[in-house]
Protein backbone atom coordinates (compact mmCIF):
# COMPACT_ATOMS: atom_id res chain seq x y z
CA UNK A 1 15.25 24.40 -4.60
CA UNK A 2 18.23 26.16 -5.00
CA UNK A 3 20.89 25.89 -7.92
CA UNK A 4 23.59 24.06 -5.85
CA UNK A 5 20.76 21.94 -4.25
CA UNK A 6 19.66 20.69 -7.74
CA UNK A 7 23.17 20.27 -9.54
CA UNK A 8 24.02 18.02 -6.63
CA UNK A 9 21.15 16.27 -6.68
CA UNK A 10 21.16 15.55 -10.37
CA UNK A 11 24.88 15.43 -10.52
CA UNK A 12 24.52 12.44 -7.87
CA UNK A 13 22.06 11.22 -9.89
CA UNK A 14 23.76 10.81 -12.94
CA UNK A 15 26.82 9.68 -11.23
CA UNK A 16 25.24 6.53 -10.15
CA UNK A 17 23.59 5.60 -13.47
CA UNK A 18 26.75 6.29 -15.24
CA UNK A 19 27.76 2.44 -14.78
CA UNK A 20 24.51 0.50 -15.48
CA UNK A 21 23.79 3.21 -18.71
CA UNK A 22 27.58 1.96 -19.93
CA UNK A 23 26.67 -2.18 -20.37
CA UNK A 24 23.69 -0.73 -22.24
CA UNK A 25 24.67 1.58 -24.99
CA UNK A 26 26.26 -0.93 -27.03
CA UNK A 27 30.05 0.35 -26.49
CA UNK A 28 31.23 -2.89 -28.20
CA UNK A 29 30.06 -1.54 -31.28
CA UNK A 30 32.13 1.63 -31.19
CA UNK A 31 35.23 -0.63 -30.45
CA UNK A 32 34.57 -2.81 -32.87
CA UNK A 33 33.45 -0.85 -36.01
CA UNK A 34 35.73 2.42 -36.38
CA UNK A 35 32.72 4.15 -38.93
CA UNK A 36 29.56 3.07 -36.17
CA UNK A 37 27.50 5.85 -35.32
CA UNK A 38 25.49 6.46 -32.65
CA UNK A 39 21.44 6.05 -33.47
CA UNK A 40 20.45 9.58 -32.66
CA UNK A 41 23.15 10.74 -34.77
CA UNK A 42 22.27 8.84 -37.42
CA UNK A 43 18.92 10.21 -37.08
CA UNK A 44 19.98 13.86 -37.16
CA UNK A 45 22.39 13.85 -39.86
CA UNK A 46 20.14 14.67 -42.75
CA UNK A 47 19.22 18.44 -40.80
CA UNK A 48 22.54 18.13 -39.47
CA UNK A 49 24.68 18.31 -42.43
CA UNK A 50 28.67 18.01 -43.29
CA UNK A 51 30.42 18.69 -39.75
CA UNK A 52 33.92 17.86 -40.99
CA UNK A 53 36.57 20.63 -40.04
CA UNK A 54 34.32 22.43 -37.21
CA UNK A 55 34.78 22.94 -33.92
CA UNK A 56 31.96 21.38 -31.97
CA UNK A 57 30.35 21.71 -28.48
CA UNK A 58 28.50 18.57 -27.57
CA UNK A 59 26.59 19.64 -24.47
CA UNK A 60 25.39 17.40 -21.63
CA UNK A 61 27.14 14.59 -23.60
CA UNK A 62 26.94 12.13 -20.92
CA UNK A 63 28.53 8.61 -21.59
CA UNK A 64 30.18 10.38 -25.03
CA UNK A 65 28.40 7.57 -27.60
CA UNK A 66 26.91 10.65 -30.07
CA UNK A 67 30.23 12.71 -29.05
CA UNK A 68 32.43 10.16 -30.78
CA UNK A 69 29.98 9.86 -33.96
CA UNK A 70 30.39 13.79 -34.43
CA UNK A 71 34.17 13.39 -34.04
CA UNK A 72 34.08 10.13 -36.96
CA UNK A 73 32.29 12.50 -39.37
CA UNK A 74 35.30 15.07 -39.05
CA UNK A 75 34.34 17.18 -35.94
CA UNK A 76 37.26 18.47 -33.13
CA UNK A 77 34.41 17.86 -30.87
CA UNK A 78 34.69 19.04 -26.96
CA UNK A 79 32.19 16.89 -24.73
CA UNK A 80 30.42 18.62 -21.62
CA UNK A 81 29.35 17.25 -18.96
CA UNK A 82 28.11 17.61 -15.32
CA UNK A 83 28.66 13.75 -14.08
CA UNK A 84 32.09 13.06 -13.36
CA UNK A 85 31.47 9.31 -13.33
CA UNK A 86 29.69 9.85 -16.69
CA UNK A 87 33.03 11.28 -18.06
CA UNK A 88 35.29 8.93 -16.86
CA UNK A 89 32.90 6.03 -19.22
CA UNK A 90 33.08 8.61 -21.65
CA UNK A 91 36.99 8.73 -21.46
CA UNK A 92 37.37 5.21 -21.55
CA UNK A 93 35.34 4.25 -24.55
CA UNK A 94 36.93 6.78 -26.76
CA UNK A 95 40.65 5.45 -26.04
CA UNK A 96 39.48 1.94 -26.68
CA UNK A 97 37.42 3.36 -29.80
CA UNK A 98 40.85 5.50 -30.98
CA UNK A 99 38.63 8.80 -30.73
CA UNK A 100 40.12 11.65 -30.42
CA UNK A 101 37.74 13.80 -27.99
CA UNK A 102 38.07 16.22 -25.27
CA UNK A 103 35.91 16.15 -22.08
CA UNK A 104 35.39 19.05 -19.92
CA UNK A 105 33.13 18.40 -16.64
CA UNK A 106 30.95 21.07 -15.86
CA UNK A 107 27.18 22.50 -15.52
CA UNK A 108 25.55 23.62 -18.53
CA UNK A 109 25.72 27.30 -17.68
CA UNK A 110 29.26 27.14 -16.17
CA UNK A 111 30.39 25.72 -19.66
CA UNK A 112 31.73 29.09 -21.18
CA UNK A 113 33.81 29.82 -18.09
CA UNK A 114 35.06 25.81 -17.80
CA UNK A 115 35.93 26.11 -21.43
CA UNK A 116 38.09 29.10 -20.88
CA UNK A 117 36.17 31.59 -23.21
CA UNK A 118 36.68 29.07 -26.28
CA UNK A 119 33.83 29.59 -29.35
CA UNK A 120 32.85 26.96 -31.34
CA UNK A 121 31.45 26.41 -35.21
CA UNK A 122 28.59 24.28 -33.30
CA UNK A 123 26.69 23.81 -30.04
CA UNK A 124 25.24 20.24 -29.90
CA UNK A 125 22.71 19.03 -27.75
CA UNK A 126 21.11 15.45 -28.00
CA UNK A 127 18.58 13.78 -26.47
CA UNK A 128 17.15 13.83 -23.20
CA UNK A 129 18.99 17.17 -22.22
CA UNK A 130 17.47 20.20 -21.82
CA UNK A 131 14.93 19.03 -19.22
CA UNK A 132 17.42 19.06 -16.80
CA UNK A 133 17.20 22.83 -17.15
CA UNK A 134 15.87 25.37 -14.34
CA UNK A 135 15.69 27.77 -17.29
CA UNK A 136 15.73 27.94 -20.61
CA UNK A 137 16.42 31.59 -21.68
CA UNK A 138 19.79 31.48 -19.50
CA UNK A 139 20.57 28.02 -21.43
CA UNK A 140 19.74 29.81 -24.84
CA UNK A 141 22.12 32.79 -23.40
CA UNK A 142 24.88 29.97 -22.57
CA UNK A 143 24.72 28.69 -25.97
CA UNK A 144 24.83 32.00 -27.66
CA UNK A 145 27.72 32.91 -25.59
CA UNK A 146 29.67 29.55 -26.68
CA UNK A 147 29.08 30.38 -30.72
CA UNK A 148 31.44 32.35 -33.00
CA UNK A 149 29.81 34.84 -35.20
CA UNK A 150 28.14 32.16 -37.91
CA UNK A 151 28.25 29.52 -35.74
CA UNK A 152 25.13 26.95 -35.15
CA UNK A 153 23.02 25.03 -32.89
CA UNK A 154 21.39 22.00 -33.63
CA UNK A 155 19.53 20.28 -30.69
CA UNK A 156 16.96 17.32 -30.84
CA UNK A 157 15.09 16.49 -28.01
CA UNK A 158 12.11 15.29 -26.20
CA UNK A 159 9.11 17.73 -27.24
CA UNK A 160 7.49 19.35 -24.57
CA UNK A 161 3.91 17.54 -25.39
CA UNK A 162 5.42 14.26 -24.72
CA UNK A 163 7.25 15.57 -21.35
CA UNK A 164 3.90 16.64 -20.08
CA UNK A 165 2.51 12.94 -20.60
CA UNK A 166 1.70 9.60 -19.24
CA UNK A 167 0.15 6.65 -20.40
CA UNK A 168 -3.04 6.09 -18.30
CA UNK A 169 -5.84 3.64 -19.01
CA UNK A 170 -9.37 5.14 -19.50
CA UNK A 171 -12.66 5.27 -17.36
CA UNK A 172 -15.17 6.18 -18.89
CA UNK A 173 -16.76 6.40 -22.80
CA UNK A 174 -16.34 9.56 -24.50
CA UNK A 175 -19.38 11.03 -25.74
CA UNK A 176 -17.47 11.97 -29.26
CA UNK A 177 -16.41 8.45 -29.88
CA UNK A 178 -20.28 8.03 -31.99
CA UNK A 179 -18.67 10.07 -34.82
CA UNK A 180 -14.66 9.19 -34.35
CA UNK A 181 -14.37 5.17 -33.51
CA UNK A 182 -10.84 5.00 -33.28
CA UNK A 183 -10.60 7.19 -29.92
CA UNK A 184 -9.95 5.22 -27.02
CA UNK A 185 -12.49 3.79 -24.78
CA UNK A 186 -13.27 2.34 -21.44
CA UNK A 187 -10.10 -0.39 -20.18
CA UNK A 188 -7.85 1.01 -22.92
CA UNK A 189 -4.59 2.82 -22.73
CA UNK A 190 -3.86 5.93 -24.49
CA UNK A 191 -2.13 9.28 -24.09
CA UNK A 192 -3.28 11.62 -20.85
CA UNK A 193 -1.58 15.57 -20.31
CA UNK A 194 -0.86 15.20 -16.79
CA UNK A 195 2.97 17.31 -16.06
CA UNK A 196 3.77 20.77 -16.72
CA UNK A 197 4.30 21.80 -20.16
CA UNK A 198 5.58 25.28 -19.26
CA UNK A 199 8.32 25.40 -17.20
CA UNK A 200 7.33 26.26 -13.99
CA UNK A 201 10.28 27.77 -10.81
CA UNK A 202 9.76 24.39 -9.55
CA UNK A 203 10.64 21.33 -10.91
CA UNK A 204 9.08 17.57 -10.92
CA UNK A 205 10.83 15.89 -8.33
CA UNK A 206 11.87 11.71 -9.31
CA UNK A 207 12.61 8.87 -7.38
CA UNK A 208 12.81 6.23 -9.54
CA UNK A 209 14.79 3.11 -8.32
CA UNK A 210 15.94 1.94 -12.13
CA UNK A 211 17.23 3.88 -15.57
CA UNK A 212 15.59 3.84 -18.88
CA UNK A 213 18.39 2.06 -19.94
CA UNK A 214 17.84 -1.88 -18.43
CA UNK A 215 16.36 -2.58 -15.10
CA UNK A 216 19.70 -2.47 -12.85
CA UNK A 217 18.60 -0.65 -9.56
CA UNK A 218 20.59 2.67 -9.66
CA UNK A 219 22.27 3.81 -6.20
CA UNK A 220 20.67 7.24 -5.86
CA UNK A 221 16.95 7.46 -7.82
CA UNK A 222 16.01 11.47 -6.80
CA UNK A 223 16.67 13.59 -9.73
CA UNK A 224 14.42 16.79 -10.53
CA UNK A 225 13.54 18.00 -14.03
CA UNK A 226 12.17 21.00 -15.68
CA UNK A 227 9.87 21.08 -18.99
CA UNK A 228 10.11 23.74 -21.47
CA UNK A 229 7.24 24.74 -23.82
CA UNK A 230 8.55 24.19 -27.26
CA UNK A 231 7.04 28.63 -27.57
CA UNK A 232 9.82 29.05 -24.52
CA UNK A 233 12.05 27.26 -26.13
CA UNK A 234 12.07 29.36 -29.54
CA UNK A 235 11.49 32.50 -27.65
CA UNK A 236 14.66 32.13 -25.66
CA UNK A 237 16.60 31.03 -28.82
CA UNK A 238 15.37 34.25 -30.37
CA UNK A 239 15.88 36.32 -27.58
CA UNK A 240 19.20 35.10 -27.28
CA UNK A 241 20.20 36.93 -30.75
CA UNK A 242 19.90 33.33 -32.87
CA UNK A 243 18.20 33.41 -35.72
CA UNK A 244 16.26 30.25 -36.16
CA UNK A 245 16.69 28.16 -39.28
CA UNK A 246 14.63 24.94 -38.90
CA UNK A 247 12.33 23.75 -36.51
CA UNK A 248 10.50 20.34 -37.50
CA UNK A 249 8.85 17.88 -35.15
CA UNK A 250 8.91 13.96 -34.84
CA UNK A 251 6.71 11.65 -34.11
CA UNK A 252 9.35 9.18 -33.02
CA UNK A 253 11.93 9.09 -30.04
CA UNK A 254 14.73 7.15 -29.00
CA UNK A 255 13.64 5.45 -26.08
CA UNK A 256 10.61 3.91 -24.91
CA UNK A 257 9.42 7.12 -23.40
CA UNK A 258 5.76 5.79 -22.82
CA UNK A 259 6.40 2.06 -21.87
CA UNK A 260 2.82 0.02 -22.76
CA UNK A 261 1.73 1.79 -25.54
CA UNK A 262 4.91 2.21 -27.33
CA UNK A 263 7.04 0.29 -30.26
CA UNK A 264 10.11 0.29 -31.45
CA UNK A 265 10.92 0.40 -35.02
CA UNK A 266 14.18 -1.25 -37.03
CA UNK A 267 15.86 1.96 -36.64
CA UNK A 268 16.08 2.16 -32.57
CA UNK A 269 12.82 4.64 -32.46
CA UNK A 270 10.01 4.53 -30.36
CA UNK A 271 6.41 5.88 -31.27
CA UNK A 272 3.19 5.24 -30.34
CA UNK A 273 1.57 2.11 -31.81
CA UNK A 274 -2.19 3.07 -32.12
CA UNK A 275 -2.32 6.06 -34.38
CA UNK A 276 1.38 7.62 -33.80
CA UNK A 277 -0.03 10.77 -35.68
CA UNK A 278 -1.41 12.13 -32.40
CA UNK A 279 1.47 12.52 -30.47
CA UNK A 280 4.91 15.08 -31.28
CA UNK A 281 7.32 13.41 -29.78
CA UNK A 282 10.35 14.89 -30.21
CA UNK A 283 11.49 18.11 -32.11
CA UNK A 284 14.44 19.29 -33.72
CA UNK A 285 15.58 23.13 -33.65
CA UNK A 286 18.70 24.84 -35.44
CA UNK A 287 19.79 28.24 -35.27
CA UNK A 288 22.50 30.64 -36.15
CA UNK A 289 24.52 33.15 -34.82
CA UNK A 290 24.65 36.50 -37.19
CA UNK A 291 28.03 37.20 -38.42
CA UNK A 292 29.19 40.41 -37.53
């Protein structure tokens, strides 16, 4: 598939969940309580640190709910996006929330020319991004390309080992179960490595006829998406010219990512409930850009 062929179809994609994801990601909140944050920045702000006075990138920002929470903690935060109809939710809640954010509609790896050359203190990328990604070393190149000597990215996202999975029910016994009980047997439902964890030239091809977010039927359900092996995803950081600074892994995400064997906990996070330890569910990277 070529690059137009898979912008459009994604961009179409997006476009028509842009509506049902907006009556689900609790806008009334933002308009309500000027200091609510978003859950998944909430979650990131103890690796993320003070962002008051920078200039931020948030990447593939979508309907703009973790955009706004940068700009409350101080940010001049710039939201890209490739979903037009995405942007125009994204407009709307932040002039009923008062927030002042810019929105710039464009492909990932378009950004730098759609933001006319302009640097930035951080490059932000949330959840549920980077999948949507032919390739990772040209995103890595993008981001480099978007920071100012010193300047950081932070990105949490689904890991790799949980993009490569699906719940399935087991067949048959497991010979190793004699020694370790606790491993799943016949009739139960556990954790099976059946998509590509390396990115591969072509992607996994979707048609799903409802969101994650609620079970409203979405007007166009083929998207395409790419995983990244979390090694590809350092290498191209690194061979970008970032120099990594933290890379830690969860065993929690922000959505019910594995619906049947998943729960979610007071905090809006979703991990496995038997024995969460197994699975790395998402990870979160940061890097820098050397000064010159």
């Amino acid at each position: 598939m070529g690059t137009d062929d898979y912008l459009e179809l994604n961009r179409t994609n997006w476009d028509a969940r842009a509506e049902v994801h907006a009556a689900h990601y609790g806008f009334d909140r933002f308009i309500e309580d000027p200091e609510h944050l978003s859950g998944v920045v909430r979650f990131d702000l103890p690796r993320l640190g003070d962002v008051a006075g920078l200039d931020v990138v948030h990447l593939q920002c979508h309907l703009g709910t973790d955009t706004i929470s940068l700009a409350r903690l101080g940010a001049r935060v710039v939201g890209v996006d490739l979903s037009g109809a995405s942007l125009a939710e994204a407009r709307g809640l932040a002039e009923r929330a008062r927030a002042d954010v810019e929105y710039v509609q464009s492909d990932v790896y378009s950004a730098p020319e759609a933001l006319g050359g302009r640097t930035f203190d951080l490059v932000y990328t949330g959840i549920g991004a980077i999948c949507w990604l032919p390739s990772i070393s040209r995103w890595a190149q993008t981001v480099a390309a978007l920071l100012r000597p010193g300047g950081r990215l932070f990105i949490r996202d689904g890991h790799p080992v949980l993009l490569s999975a699906l719940a399935m029910r087991v067949g048959e016994e497991h010979a190793d179960r004699v020694q370790q009980p606790w491993i799943t047997g016949p009739g139960g439902s556990t954790v099976a490595l059946e998509l590509p964890y390396f990115e591969q030239a072509d992607g996994v091809t979707w048609d799903e006829e409802t969101s994650y977010a609620g079970q409203d039927a979405v007007g166009q359900p083929r998207s395409i998406e790419w995983n990244h092996g979390l090694g590809e995803i350092v290498s191209a950081v690194l061979d970008a010219g970032l120099q990594l600074i933290l890379l830690e892994e969860h065993d929690s995400v922000p959505w019910d990512a594995l619906p049947g064997v998943m729960v979610e906990d007071s905090h809006g996070e979703w991990r496995l409930r038997d024995r969460p330890e197994r699975l790395p569910a998402t990870f979160t990277l940061a890097a820098v850009k050397p000064a010159v």
